[in-house]
N, C-alpha and C. Protein backbone atom coordinates (compact mmCIF):
# COMPACT_ATOMS: atom_id res chain seq x y z
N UNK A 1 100.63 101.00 75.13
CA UNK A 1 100.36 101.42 76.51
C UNK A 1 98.87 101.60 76.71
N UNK A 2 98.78 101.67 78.08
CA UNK A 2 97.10 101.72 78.22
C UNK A 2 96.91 102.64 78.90
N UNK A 3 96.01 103.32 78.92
CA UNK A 3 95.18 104.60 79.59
C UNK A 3 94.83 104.29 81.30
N UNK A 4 95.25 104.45 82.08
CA UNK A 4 94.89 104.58 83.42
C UNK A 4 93.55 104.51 83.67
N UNK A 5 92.80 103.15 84.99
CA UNK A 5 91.48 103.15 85.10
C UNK A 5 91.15 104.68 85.55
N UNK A 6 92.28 105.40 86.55
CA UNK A 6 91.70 106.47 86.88
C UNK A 6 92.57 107.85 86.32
N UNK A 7 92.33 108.70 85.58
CA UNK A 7 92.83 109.73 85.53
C UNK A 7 94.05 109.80 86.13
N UNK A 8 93.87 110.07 87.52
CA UNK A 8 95.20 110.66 88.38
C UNK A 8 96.06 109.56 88.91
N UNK A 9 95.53 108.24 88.16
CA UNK A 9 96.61 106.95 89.09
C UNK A 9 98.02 106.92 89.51
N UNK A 10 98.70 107.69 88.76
CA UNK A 10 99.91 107.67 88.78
C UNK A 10 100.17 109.12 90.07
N UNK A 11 99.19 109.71 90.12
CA UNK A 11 99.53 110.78 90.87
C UNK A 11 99.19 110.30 92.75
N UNK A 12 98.53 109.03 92.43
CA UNK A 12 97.70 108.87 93.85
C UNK A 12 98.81 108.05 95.12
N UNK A 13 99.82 107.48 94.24
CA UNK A 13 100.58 107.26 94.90
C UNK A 13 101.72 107.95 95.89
N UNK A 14 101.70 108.88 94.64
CA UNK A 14 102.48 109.78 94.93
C UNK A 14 102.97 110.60 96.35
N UNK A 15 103.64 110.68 97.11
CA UNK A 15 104.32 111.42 98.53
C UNK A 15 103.77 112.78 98.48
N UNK A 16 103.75 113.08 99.57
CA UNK A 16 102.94 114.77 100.16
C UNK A 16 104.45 114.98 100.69
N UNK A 17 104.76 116.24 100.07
CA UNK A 17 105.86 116.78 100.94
C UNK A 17 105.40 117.72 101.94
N UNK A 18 105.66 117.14 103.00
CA UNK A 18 105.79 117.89 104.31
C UNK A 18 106.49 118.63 105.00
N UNK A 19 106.25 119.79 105.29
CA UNK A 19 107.42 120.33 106.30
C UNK A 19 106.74 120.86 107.41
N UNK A 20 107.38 121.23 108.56
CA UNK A 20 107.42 121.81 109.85
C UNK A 20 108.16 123.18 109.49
N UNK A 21 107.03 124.39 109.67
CA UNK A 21 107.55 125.77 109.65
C UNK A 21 106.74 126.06 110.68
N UNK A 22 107.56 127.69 110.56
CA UNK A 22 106.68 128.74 111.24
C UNK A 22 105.80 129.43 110.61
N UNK A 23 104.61 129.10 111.40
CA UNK A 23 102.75 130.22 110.83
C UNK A 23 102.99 131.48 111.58
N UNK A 24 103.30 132.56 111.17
CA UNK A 24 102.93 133.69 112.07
C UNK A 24 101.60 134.70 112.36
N UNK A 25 101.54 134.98 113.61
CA UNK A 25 100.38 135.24 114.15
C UNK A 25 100.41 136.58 115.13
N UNK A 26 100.14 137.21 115.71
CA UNK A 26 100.33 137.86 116.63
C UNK A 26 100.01 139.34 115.83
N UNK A 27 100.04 140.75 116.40
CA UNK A 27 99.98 141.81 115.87
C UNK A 27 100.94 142.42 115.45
N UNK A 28 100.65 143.71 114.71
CA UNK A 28 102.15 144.51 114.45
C UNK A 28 103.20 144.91 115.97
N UNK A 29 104.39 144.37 115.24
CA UNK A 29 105.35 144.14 116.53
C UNK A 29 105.04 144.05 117.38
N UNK A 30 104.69 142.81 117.50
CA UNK A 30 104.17 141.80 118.58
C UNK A 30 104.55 140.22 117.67
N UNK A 31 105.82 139.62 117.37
CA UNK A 31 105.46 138.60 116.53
C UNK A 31 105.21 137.33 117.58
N UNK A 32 104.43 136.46 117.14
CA UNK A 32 104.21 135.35 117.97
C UNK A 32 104.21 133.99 116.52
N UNK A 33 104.46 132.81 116.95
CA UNK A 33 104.69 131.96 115.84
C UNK A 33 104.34 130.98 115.93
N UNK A 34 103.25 130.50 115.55
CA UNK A 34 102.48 128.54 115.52
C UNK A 34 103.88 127.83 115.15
N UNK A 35 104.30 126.35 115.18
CA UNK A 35 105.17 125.79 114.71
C UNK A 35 103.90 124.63 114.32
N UNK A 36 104.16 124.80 112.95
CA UNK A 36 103.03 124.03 112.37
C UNK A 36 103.55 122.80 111.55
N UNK A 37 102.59 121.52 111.14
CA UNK A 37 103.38 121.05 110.22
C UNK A 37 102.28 121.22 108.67
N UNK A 38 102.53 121.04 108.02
CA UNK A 38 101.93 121.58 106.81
C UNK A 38 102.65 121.14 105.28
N UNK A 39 101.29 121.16 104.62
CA UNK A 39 101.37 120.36 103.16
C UNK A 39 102.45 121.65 102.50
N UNK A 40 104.04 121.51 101.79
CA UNK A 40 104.17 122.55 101.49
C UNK A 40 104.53 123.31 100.12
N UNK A 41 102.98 122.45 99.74
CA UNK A 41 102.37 123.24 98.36
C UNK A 41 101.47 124.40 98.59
N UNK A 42 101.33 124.59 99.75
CA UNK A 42 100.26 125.45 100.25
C UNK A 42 100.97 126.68 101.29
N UNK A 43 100.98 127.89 100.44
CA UNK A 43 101.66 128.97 101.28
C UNK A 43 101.21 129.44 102.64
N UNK A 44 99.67 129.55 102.81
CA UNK A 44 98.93 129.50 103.47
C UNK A 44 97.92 128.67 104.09
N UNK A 45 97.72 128.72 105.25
CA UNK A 45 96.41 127.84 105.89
C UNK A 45 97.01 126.33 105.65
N UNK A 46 95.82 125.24 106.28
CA UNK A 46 95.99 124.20 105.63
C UNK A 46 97.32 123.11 106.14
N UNK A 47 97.60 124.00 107.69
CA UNK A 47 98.04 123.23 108.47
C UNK A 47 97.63 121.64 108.69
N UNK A 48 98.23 120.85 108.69
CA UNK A 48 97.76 119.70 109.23
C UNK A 48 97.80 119.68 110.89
N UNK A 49 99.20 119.90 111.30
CA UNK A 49 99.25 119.77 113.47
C UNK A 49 99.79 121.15 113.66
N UNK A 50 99.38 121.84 114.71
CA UNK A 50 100.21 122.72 115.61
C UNK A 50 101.20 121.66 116.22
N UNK A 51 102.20 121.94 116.61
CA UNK A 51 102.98 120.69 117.31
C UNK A 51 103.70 122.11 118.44
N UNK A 52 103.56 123.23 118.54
CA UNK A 52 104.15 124.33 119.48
C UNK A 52 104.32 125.83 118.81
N UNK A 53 104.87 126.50 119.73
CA UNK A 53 104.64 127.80 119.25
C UNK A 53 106.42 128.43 120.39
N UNK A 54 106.75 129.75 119.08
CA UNK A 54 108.17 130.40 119.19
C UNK A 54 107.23 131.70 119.58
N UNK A 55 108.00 132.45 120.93
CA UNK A 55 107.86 133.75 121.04
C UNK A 55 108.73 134.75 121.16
N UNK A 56 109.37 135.00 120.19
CA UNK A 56 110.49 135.63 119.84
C UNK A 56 110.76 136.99 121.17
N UNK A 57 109.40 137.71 121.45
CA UNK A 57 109.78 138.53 122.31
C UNK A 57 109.07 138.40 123.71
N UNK A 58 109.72 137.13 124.36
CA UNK A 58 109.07 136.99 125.22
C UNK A 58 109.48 137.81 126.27
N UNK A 59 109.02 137.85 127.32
CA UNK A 59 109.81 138.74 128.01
C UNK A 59 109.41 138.41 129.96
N UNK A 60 110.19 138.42 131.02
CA UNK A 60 110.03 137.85 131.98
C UNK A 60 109.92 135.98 132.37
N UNK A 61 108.83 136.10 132.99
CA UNK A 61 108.41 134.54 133.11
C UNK A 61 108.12 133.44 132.20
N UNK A 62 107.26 134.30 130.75
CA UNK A 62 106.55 133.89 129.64
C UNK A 62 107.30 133.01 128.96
N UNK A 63 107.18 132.12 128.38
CA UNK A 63 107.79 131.43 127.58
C UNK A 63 108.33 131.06 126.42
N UNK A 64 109.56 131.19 125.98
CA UNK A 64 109.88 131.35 124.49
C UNK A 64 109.66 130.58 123.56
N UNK A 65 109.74 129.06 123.63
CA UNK A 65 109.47 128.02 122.82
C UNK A 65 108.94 126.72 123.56
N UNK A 66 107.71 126.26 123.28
CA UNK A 66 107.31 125.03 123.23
C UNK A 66 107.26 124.19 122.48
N UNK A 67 108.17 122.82 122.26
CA UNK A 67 107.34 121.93 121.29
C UNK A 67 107.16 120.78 121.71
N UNK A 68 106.50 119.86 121.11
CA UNK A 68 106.04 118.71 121.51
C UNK A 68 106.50 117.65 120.57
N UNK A 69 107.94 117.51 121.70
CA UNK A 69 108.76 116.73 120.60
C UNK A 69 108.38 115.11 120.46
N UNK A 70 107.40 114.59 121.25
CA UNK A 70 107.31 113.53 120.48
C UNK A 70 106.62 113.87 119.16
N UNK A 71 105.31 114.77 119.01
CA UNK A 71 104.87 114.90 117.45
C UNK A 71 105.90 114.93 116.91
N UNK A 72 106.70 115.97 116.73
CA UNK A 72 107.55 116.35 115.74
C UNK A 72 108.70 115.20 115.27
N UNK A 73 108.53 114.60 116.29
CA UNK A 73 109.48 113.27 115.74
C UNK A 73 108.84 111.93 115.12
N UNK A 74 107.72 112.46 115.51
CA UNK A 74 106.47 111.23 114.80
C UNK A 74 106.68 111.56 113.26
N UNK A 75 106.54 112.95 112.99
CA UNK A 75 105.92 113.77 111.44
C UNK A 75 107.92 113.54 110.93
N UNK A 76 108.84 113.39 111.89
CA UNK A 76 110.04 113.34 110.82
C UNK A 76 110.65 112.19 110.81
N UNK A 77 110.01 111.11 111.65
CA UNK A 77 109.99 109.91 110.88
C UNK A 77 109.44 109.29 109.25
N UNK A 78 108.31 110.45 109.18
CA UNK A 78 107.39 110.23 108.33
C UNK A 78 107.73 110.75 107.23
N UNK A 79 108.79 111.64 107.28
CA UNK A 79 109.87 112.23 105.85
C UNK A 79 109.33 114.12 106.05
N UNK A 80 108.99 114.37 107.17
CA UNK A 80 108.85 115.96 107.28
C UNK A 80 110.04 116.49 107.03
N UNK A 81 110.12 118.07 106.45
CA UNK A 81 111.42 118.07 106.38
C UNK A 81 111.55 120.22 107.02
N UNK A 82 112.08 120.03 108.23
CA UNK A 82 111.50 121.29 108.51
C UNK A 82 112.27 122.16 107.92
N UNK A 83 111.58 123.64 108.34
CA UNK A 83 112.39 125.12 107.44
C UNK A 83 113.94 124.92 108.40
N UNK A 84 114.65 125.80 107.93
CA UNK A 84 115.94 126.17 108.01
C UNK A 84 115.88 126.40 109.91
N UNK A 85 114.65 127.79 109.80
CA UNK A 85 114.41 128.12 111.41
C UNK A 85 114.09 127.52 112.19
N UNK A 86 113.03 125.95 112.07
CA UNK A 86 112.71 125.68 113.31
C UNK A 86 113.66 124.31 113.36
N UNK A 87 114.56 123.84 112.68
CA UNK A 87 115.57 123.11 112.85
C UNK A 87 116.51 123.77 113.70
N UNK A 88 117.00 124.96 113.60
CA UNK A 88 117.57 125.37 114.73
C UNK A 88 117.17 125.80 116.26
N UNK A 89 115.68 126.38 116.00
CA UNK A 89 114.99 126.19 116.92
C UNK A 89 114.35 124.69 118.19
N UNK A 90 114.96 123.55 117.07
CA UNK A 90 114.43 122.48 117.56
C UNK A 90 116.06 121.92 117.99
N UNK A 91 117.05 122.26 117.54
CA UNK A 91 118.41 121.82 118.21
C UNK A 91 118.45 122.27 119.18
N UNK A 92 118.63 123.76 119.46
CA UNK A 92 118.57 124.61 121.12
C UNK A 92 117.37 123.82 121.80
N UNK A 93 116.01 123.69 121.46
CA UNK A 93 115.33 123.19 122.39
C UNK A 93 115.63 122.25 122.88
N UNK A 94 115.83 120.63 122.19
CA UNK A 94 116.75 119.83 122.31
C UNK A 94 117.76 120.07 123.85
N UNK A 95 118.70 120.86 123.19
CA UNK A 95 119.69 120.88 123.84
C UNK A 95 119.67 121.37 125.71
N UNK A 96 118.07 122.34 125.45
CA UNK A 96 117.66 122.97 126.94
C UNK A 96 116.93 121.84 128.00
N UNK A 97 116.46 120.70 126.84
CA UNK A 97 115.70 119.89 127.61
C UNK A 97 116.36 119.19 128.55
N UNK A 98 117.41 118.87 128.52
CA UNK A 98 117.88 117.62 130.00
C UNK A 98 118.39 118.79 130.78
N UNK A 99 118.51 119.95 130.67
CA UNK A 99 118.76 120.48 131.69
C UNK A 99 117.33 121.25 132.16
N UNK A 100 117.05 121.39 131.75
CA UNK A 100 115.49 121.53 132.59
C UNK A 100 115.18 120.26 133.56
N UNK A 101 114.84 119.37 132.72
CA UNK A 101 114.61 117.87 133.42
C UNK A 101 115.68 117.56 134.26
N UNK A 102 116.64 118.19 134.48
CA UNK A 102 117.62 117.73 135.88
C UNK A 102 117.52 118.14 137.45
């Protein structure tokens, strides 16, 4: 066998696992939530896209969830694989959209 021209060759090919979670942000009880997509070897920071944001306590007019579902369908074509939460978060949204748009 032969030694690799580069050190990490075998590693360079290699797939970035991606996922779509929630970054949280906001103050004590006050939660507010980036929907980010992100490298997820990295607990922190190091987002690659905001693609929307969850506001769990929204309240009145304000708005609970935005996303921008063409990104997010761009990044899960691409093998993203989101958390548990914003998969459900992204079915209900889904599901609110043609009735908004009607």
């Amino acid at each position: 066998m032969h030694a690799p021209a580069w050190p990490f060759e075998s590693l360079r090919h290699r797939q970035t696992m991606v996922t779509i979670r929630l970054m949280r942000r906001g103050g004590k009880k006050e939660p507010f939530y980036h929907v980010v997509v992100t490298d997820s070897r990295r607990s922190v920071g190091g987002s690659l896209e905001q693609v929307g944001f969850y506001n769990p306590v929204a309240r009145g007019a304000s708005e609970e969830l935005r996303l921008d579902l063409d990104r997010v369908d761009h990044w899960l074509a691409r093998g993203a694989q989101p958390s548990e939460r914003v998969a459900q978060l992204l079915k209900s949204y889904r599901k609110a959209q043609p009735a908004a748009a009607a």
